[in-house]
C-alpha atoms as a PDB file:
ATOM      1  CA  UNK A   1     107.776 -71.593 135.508  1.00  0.00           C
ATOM      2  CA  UNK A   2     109.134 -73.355 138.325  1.00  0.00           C
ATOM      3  CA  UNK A   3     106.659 -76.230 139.856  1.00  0.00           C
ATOM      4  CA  UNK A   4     106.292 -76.822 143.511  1.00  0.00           C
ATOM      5  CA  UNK A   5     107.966 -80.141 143.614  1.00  0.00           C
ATOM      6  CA  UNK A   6     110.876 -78.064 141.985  1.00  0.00           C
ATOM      7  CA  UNK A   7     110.591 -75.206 144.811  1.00  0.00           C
ATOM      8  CA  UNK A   8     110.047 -78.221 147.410  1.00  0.00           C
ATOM      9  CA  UNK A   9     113.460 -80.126 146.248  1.00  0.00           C
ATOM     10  CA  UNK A  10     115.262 -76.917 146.311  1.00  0.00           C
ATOM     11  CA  UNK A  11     113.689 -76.080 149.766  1.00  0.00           C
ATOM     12  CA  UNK A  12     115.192 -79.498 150.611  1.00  0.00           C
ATOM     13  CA  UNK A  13     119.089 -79.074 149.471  1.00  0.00           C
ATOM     14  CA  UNK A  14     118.885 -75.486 151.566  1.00  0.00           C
ATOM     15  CA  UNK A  15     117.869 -77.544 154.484  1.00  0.00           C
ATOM     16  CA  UNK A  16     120.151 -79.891 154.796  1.00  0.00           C
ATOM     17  CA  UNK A  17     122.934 -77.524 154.565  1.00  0.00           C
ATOM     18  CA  UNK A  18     122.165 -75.956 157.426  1.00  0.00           C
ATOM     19  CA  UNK A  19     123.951 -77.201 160.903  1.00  0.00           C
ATOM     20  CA  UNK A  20     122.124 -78.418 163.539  1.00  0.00           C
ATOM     21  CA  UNK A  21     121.863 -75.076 165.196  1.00  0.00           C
ATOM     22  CA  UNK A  22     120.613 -73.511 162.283  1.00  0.00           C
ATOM     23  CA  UNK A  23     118.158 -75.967 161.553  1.00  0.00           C
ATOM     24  CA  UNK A  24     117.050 -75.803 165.295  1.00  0.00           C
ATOM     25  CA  UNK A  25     116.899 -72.256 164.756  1.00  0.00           C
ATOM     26  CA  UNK A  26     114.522 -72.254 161.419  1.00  0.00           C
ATOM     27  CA  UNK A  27     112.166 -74.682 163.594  1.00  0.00           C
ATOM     28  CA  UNK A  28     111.701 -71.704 166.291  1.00  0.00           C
ATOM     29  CA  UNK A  29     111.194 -69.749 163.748  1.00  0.00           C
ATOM     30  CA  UNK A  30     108.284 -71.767 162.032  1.00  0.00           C
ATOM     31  CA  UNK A  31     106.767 -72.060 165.165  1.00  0.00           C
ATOM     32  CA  UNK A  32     106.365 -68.640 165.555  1.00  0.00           C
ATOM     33  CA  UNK A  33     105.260 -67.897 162.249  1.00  0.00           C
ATOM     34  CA  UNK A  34     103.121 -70.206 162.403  1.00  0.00           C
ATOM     35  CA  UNK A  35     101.543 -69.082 166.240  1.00  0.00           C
ATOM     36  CA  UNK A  36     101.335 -65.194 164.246  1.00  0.00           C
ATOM     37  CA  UNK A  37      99.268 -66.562 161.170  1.00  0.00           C
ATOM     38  CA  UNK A  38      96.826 -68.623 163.689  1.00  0.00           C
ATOM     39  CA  UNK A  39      96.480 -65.226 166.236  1.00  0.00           C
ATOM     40  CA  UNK A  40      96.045 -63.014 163.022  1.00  0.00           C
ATOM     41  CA  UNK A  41      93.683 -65.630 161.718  1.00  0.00           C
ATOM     42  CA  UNK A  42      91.557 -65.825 164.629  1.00  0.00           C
ATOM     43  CA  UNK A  43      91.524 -61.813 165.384  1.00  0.00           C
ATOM     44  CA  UNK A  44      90.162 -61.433 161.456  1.00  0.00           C
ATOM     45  CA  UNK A  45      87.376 -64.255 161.753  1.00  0.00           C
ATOM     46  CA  UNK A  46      86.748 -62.776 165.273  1.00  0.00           C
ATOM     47  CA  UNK A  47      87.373 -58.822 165.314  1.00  0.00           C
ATOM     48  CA  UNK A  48      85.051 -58.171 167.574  1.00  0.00           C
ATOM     49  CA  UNK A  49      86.701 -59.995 170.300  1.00  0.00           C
ATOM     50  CA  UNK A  50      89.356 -58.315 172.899  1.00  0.00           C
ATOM     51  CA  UNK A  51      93.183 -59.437 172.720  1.00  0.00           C
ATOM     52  CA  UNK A  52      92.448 -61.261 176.281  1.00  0.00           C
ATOM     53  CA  UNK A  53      89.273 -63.034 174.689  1.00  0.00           C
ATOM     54  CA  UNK A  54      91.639 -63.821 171.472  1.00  0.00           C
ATOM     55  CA  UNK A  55      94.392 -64.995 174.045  1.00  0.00           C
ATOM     56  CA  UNK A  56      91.637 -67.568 175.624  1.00  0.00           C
ATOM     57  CA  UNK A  57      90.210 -68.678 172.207  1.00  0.00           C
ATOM     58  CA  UNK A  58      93.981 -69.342 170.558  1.00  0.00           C
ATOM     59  CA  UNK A  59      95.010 -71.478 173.612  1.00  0.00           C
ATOM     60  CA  UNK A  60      92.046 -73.043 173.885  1.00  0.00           C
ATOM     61  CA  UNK A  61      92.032 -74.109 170.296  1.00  0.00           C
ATOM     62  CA  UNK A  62      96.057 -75.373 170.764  1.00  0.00           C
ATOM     63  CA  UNK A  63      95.051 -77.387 173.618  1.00  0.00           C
ATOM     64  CA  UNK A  64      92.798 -79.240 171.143  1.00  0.00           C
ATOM     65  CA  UNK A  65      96.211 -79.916 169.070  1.00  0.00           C
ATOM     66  CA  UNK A  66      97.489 -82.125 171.630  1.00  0.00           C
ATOM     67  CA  UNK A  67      97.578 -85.389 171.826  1.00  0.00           C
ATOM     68  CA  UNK A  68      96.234 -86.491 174.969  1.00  0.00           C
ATOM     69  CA  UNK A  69      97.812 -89.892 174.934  1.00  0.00           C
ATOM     70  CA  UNK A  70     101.278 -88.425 176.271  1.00  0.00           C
END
């Protein structure tokens, strides 16, 4: 069975063969995997809320993410 560090390495070597536009690319698409798995995330711990009340609540909780020092 292949370990994580393996998986992670291997992860790795893919990466760096991709250009710069590529890799660009993957990071857009992270980022909006990642902004999917947060909404879906809060609409399951909150399902009683509307998608305008979820809308609120997500940005409210990104805003939190920042670092106010910029």
């Amino acid at each position: 069975m292949e370990s994580i560090n393996d998986s992670h390495r291997e992860y790795i070597k893919i990466i760096r063969r991709l250009t710069p536009e590529e890799k660009l690319k993957k990071c857009f698409e992270l980022n909006e995997l990642t902004k999917q798995l947060f909404l879906t995330g809060l609409k399951n711990r909150f399902p009683n809320l509307s998608q305008e009340e979820i809308k609120k609540l997500y940005l409210k909780r990104i805003n939190k993410c920042h670092n106010l020092d910029y």
